[in-house]
N, C-alpha and C. Protein backbone atom coordinates (compact mmCIF):
# COMPACT_ATOMS: atom_id res chain seq x y z
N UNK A 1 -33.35 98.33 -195.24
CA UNK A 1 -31.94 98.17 -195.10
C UNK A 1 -31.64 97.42 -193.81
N UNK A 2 -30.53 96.75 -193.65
CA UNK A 2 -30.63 95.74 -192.39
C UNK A 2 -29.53 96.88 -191.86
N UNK A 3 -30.15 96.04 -190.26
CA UNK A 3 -29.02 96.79 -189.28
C UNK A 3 -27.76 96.45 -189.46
N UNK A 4 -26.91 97.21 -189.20
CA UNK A 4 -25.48 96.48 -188.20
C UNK A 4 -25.54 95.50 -187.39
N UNK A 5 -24.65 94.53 -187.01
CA UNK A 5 -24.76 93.35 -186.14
C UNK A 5 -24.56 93.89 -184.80
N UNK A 6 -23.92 95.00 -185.01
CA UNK A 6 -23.63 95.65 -183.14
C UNK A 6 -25.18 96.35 -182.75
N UNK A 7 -25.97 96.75 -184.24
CA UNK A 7 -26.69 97.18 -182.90
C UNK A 7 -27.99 96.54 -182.66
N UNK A 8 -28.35 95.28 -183.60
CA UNK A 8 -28.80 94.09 -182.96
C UNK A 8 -28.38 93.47 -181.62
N UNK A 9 -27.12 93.26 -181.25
CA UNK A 9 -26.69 93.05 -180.08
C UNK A 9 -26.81 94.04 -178.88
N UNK A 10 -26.87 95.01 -179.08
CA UNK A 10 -26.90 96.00 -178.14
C UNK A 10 -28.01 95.83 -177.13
N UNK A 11 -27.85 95.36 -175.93
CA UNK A 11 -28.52 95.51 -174.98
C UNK A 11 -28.53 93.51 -174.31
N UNK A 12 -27.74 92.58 -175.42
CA UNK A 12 -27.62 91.42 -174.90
C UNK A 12 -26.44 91.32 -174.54
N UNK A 13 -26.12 90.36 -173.51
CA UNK A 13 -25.27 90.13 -172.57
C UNK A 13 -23.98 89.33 -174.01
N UNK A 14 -22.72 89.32 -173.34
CA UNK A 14 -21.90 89.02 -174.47
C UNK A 14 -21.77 87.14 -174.31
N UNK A 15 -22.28 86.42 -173.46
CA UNK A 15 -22.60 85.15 -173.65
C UNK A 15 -23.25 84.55 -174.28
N UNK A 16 -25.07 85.43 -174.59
CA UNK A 16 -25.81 84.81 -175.52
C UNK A 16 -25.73 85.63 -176.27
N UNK A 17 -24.88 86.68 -176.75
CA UNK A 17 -24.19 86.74 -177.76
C UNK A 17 -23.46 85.70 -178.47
N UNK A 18 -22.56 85.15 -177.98
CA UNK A 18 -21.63 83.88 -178.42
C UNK A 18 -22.37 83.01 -178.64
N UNK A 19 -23.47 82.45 -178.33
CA UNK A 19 -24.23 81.66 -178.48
C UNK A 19 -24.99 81.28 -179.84
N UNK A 20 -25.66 82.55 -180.05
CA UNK A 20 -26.15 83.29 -181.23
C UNK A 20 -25.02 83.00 -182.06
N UNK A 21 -24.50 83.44 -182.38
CA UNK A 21 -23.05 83.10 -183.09
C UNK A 21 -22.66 81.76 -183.52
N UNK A 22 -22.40 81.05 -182.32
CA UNK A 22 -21.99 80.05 -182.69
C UNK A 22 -22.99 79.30 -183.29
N UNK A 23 -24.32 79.21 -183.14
CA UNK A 23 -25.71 78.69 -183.47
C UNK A 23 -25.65 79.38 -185.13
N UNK A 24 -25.43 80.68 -185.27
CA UNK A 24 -25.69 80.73 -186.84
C UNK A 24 -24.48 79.93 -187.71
N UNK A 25 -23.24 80.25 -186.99
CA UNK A 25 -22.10 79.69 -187.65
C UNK A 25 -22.77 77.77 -188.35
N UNK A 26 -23.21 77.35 -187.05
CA UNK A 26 -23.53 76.21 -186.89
C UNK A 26 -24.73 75.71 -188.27
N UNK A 27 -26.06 76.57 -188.25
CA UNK A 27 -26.65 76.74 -188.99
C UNK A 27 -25.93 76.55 -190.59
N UNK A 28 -25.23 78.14 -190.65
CA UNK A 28 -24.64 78.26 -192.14
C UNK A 28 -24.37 77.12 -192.20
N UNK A 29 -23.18 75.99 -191.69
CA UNK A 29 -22.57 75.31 -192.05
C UNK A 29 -23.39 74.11 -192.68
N UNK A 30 -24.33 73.88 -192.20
CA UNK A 30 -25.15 72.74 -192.27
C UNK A 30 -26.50 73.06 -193.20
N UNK A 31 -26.86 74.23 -193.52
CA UNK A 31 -28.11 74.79 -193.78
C UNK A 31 -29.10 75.30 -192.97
N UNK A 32 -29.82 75.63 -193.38
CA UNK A 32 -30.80 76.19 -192.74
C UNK A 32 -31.91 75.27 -192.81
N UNK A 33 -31.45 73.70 -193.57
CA UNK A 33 -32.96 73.22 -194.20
C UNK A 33 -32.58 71.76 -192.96
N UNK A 34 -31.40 71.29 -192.35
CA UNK A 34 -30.97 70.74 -192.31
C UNK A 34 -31.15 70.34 -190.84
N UNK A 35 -31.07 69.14 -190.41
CA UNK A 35 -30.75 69.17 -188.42
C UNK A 35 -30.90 67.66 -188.44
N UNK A 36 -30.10 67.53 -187.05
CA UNK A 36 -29.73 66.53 -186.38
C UNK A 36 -30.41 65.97 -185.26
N UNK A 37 -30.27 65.02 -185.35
CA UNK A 37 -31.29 64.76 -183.75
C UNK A 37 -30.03 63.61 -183.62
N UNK A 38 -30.34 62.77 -182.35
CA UNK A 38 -29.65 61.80 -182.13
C UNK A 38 -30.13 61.24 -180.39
N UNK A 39 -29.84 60.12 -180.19
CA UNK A 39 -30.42 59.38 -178.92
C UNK A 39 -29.42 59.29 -177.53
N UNK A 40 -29.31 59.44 -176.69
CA UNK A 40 -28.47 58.90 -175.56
C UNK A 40 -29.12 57.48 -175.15
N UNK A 41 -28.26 56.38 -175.50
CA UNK A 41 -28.53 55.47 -174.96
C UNK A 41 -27.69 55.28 -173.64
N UNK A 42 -28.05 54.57 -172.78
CA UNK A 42 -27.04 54.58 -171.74
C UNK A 42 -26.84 52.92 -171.67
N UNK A 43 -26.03 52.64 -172.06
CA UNK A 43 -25.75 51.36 -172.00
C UNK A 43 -25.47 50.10 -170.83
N UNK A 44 -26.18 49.23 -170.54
CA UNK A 44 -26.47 48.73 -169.59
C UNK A 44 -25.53 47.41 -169.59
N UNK A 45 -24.57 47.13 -168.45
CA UNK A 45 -23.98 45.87 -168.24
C UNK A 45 -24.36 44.44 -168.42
N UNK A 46 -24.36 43.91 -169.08
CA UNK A 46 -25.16 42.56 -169.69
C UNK A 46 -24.77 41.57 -168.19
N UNK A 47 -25.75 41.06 -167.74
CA UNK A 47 -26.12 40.10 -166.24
C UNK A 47 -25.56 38.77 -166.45
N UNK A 48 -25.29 38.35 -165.32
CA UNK A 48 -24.94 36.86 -165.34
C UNK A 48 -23.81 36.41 -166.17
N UNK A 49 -22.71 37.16 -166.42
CA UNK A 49 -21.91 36.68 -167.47
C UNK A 49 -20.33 36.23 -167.23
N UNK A 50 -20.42 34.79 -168.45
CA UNK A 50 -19.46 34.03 -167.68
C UNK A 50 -18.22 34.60 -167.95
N UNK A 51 -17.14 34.93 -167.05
CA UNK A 51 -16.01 35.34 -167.49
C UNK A 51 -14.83 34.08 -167.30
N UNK A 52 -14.91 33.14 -166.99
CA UNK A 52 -13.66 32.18 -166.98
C UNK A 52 -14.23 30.53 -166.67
N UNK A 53 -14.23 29.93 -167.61
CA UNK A 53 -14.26 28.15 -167.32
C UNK A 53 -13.25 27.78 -167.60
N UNK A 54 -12.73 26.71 -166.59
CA UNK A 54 -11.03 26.73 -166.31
C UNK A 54 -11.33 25.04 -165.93
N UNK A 55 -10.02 23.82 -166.60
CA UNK A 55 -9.86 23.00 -165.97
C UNK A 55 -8.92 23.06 -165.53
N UNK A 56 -8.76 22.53 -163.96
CA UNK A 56 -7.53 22.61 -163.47
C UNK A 56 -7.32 21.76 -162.54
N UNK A 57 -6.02 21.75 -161.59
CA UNK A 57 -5.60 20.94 -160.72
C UNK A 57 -5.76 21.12 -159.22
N UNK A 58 -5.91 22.52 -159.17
CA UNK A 58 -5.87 23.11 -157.65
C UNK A 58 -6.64 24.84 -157.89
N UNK A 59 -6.71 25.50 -156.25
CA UNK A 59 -7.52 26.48 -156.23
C UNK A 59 -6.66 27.41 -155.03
N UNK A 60 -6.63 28.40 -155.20
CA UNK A 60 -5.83 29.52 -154.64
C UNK A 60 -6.94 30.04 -153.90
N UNK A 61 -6.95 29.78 -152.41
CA UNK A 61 -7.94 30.35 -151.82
C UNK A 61 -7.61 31.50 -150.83
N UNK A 62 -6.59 32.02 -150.83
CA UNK A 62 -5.96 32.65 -150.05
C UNK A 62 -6.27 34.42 -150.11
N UNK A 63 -7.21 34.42 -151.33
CA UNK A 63 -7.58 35.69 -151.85
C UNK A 63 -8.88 35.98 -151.47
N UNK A 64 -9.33 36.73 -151.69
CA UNK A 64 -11.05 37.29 -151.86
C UNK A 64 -11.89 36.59 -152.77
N UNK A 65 -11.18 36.29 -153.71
CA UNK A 65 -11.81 35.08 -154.34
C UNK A 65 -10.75 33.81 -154.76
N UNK A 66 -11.51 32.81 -155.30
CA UNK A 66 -11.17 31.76 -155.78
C UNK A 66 -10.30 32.24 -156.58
N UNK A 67 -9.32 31.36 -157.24
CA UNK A 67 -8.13 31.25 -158.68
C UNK A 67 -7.97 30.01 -158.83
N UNK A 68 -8.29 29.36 -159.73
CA UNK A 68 -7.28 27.97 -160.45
C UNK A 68 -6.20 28.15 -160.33
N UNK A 69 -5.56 26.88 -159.97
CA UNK A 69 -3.89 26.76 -160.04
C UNK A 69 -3.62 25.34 -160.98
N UNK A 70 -2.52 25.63 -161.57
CA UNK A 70 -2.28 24.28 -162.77
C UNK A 70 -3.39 24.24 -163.69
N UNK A 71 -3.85 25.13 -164.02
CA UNK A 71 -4.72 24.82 -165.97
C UNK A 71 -4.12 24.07 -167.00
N UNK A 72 -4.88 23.36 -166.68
CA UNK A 72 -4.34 22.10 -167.58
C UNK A 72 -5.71 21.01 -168.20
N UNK A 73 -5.62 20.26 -169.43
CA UNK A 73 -6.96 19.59 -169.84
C UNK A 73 -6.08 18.23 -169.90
N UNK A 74 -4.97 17.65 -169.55
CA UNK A 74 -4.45 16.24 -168.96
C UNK A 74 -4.44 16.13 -167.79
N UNK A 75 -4.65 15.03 -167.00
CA UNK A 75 -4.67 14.65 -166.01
C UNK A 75 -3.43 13.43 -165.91
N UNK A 76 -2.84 12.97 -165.12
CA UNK A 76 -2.61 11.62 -164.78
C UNK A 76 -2.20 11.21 -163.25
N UNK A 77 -1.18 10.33 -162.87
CA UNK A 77 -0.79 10.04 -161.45
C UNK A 77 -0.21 10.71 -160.94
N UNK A 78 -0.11 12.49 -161.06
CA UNK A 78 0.52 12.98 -160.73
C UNK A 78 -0.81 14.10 -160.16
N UNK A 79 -1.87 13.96 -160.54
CA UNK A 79 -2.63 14.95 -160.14
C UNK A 79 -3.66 14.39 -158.99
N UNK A 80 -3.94 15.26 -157.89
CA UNK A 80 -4.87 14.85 -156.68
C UNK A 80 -6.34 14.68 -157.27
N UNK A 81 -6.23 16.54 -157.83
CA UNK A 81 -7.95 16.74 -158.57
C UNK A 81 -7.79 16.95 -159.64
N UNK A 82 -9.41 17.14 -160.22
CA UNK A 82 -9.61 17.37 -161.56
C UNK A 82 -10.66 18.25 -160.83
N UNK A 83 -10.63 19.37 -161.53
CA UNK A 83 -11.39 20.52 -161.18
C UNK A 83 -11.84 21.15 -162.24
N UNK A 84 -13.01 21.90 -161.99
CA UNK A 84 -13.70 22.19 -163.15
C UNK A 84 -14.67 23.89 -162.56
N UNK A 85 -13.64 24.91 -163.57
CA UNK A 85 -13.57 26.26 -161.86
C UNK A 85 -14.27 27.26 -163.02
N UNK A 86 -15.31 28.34 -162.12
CA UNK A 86 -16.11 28.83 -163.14
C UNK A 86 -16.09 30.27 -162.30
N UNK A 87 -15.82 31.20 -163.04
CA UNK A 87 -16.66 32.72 -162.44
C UNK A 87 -17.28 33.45 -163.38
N UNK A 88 -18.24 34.18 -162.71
CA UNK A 88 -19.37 34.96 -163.37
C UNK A 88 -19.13 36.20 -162.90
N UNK A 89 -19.38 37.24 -163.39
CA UNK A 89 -19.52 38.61 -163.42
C UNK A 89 -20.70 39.23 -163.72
N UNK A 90 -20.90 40.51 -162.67
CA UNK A 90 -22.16 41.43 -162.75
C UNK A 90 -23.72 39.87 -162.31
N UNK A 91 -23.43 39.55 -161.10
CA UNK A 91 -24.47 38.94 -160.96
C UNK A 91 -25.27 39.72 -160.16
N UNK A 92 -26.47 39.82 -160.67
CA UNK A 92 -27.63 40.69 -160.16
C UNK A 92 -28.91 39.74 -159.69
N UNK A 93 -29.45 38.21 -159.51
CA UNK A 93 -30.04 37.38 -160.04
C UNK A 93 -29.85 36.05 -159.06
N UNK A 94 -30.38 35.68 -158.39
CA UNK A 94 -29.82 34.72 -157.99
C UNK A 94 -29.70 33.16 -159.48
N UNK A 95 -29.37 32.48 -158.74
CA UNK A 95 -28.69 31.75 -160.27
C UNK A 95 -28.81 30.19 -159.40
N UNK A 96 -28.64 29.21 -160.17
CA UNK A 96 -27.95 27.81 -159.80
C UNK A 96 -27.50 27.11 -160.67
N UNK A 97 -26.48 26.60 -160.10
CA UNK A 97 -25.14 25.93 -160.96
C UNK A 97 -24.88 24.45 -160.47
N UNK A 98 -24.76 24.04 -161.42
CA UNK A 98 -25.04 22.60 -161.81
C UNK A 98 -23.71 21.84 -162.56
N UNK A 99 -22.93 20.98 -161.94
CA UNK A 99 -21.43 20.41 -162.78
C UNK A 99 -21.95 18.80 -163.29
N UNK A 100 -21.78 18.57 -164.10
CA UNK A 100 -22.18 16.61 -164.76
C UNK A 100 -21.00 16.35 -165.52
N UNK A 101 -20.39 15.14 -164.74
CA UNK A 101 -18.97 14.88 -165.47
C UNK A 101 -19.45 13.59 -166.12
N UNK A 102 -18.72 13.63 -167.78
CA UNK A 102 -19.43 12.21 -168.39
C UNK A 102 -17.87 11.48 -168.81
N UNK A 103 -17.55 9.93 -168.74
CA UNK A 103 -17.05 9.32 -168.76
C UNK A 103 -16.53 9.68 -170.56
N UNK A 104 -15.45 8.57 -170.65
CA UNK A 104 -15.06 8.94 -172.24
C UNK A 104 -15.86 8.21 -173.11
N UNK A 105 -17.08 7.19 -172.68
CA UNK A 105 -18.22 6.95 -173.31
C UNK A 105 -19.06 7.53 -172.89
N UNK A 106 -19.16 8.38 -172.96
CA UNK A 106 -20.54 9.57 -172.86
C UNK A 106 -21.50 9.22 -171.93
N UNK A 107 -20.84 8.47 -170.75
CA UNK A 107 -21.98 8.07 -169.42
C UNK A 107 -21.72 8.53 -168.14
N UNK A 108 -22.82 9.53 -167.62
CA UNK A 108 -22.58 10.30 -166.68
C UNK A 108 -21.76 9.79 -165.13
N UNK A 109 -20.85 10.37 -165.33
CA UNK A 109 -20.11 9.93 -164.45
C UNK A 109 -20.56 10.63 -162.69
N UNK A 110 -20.80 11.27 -162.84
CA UNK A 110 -21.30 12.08 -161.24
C UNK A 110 -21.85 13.73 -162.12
N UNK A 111 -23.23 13.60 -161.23
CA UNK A 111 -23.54 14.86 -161.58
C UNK A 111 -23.34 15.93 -159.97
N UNK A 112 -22.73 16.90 -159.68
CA UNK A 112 -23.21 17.64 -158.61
C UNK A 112 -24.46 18.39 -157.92
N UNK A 113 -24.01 18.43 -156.90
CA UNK A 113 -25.82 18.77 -156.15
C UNK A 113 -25.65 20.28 -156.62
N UNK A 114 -26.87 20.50 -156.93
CA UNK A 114 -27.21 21.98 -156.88
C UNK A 114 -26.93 23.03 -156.05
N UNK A 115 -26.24 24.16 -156.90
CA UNK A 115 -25.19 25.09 -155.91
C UNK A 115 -26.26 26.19 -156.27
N UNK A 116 -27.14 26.72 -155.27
CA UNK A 116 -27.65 28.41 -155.28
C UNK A 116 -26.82 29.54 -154.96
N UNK A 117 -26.51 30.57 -155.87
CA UNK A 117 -25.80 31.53 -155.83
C UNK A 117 -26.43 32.69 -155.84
N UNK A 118 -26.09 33.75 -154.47
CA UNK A 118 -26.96 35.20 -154.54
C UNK A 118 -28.47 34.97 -154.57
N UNK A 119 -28.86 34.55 -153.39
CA UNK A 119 -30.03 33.87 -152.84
C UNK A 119 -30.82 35.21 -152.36
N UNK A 120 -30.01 36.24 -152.09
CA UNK A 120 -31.03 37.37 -151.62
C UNK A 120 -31.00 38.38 -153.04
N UNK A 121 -30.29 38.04 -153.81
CA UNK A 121 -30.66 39.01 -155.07
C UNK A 121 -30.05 40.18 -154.94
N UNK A 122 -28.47 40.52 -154.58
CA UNK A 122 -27.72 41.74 -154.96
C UNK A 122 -26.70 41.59 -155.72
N UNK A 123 -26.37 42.62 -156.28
CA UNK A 123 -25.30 43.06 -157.02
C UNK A 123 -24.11 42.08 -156.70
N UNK A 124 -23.69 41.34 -157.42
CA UNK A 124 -22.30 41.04 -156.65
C UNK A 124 -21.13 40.90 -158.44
N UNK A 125 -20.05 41.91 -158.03
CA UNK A 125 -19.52 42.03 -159.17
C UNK A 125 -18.55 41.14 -159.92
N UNK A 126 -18.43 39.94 -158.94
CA UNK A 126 -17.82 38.83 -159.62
C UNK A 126 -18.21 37.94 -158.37
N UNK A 127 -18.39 35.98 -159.01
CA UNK A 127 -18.16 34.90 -158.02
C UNK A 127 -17.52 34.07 -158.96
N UNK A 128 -17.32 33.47 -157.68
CA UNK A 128 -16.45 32.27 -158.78
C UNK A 128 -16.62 31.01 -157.94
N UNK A 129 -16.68 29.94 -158.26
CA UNK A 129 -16.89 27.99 -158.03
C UNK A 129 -16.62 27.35 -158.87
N UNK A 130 -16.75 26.09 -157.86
CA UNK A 130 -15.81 24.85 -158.93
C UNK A 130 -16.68 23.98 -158.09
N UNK A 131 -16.39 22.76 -159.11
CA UNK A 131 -16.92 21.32 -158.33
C UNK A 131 -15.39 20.44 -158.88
N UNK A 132 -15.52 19.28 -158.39
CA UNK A 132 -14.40 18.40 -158.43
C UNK A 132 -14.27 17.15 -158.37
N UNK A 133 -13.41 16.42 -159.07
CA UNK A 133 -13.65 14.98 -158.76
C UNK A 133 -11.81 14.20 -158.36
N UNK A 134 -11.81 13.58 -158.31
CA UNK A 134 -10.20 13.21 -157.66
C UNK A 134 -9.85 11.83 -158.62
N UNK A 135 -8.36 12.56 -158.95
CA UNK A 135 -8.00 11.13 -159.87
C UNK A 135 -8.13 10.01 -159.70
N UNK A 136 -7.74 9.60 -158.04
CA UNK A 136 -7.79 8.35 -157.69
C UNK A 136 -8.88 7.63 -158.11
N UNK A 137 -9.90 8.11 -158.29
CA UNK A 137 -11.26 7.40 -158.49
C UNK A 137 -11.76 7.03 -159.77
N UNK A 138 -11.24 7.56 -161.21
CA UNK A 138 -11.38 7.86 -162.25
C UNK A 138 -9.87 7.41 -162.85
N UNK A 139 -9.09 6.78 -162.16
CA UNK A 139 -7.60 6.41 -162.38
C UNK A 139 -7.68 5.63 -163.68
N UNK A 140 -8.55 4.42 -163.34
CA UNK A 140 -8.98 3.39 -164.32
C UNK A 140 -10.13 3.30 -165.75
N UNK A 141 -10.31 4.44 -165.47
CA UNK A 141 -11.13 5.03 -166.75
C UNK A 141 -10.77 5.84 -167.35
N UNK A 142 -9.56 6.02 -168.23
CA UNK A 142 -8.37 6.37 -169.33
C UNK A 142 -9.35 7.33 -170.21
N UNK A 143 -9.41 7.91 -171.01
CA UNK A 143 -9.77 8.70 -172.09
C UNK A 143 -10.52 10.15 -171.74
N UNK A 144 -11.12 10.26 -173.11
CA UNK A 144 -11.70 12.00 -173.18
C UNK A 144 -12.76 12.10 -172.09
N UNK A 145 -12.48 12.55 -170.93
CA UNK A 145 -13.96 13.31 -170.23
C UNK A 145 -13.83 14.57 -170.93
N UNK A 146 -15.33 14.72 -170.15
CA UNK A 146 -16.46 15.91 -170.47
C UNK A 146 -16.73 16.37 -169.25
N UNK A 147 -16.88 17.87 -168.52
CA UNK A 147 -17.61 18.31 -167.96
C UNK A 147 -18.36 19.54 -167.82
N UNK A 148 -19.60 19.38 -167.79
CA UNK A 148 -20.69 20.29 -168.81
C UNK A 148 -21.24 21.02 -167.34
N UNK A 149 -21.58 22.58 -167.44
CA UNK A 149 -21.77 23.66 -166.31
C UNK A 149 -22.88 24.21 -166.59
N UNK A 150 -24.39 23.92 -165.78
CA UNK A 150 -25.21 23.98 -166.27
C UNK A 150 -25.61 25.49 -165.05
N UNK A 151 -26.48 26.77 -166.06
CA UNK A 151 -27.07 27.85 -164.83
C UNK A 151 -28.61 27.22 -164.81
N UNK A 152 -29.18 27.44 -164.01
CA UNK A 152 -30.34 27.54 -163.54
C UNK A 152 -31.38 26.26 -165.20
N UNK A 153 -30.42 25.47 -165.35
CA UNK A 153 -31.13 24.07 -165.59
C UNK A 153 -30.49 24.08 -167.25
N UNK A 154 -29.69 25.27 -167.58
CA UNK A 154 -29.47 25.73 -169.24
C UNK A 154 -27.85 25.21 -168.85
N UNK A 155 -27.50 24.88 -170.25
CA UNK A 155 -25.91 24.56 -170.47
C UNK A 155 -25.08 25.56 -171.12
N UNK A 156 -24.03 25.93 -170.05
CA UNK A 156 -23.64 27.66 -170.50
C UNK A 156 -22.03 27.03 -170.71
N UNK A 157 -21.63 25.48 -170.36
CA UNK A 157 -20.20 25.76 -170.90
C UNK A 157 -20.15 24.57 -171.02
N UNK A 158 -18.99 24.09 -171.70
CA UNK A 158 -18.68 22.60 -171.77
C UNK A 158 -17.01 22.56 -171.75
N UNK A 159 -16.17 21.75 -170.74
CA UNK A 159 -14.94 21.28 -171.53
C UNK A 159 -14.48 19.69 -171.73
N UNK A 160 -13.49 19.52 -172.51
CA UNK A 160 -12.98 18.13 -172.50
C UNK A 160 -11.86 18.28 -172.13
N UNK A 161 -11.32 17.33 -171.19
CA UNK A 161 -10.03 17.06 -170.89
C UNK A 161 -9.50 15.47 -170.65
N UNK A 162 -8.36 15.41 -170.83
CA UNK A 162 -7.89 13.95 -170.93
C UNK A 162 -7.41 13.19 -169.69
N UNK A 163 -8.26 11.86 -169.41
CA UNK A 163 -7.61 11.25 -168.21
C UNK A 163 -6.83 10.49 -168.61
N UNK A 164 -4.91 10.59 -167.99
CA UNK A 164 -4.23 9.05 -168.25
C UNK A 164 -4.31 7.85 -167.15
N UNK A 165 -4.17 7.08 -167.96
CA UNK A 165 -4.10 6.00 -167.14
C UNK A 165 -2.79 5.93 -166.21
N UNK A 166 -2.58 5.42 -164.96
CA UNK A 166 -1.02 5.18 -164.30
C UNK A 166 -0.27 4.38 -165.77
N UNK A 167 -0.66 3.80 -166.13
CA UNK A 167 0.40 2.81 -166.76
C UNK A 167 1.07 4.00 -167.84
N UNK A 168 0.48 5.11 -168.17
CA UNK A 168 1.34 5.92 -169.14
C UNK A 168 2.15 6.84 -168.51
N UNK A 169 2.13 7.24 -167.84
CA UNK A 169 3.14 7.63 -166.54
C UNK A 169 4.40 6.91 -166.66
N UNK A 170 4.33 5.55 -165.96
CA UNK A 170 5.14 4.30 -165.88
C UNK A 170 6.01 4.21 -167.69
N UNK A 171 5.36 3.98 -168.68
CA UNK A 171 6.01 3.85 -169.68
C UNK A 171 6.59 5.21 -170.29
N UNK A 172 6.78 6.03 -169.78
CA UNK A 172 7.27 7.68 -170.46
C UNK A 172 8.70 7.47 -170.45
């Protein structure tokens, strides 16, 4: 004949009592034939990652970091630069970054010198850079540029934006 449940319990504390309990409840519900397992993954922040490629006109330096000012993919006689502004997040790695601006016939117009970033290898939870080129110089070469943002020798972004010529300014 089975006992009573009180006097199985008798002499355990009323916590692993509850325990017991909740463990058979748990059991019934599921079976007795039945169980779960399952994994803790702890999920890890993915490195080096780009959070913003921006063409623009100007740069807000007045902060802790860099900001584009005027995002924009036209240019004309109204703009100083053409800027080409990049930040990364969770850099753990040192890295190098690389800007190549190509003409609207696909001929490299200026490539930039190699920028090393996080040279001693810490944590840094956001950077941000740009390279640049100035209208005046590119005034006379009208159409679609390209400028392509290369990390550590790989091509991680590309944009196009439009140069006008002065004369479309003049005729508006």
């Amino acid at each position: 004949m089975a006992k009573p449940l009180k006097t199985i319990f008798s002499g355990i504390s009323s916590s692993v009592r509850k325990i017991f309990l909740i463990s058979l409840a748990a059991a019934c519900c599921f079976g007795m034939t039945r169980c779960i397992s399952f994994n803790i993954n702890v999920l890890v922040s993915p490195e080096n990652v780009i959070s913003e490629v921006t063409i623009c006109e100007g740069i807000d330096d007045s902060g802790e970091l860099l900001k584009p000012l005027e995002i924009t993919s036209e240019f004309d006689s109204g703009a100083e630069n053409i800027i080409c502004f990049i930040g990364l997040v969770n850099v753990t790695q040192q890295i190098r970054l690389k800007w190549k601006w190509y003409m609207s016939e696909h001929e490299l117009y200026r490539e930039s010198p190699e920028v090393t970033v996080n040279e001693d290898e810490e944590y840094l939870e956001h950077i941000t850079a740009y390279d640049k080129i100035t209208y005046d110089s590119i005034k006379d070469m009208p159409g679609e540029w390209l400028v392509v943002v290369l990390m550590n020798n790989e091509l991680i972004a590309r944009r196009f934006f439009l140069v006008k010529s002065p004369i479309d300014k003049i005729n508006r």
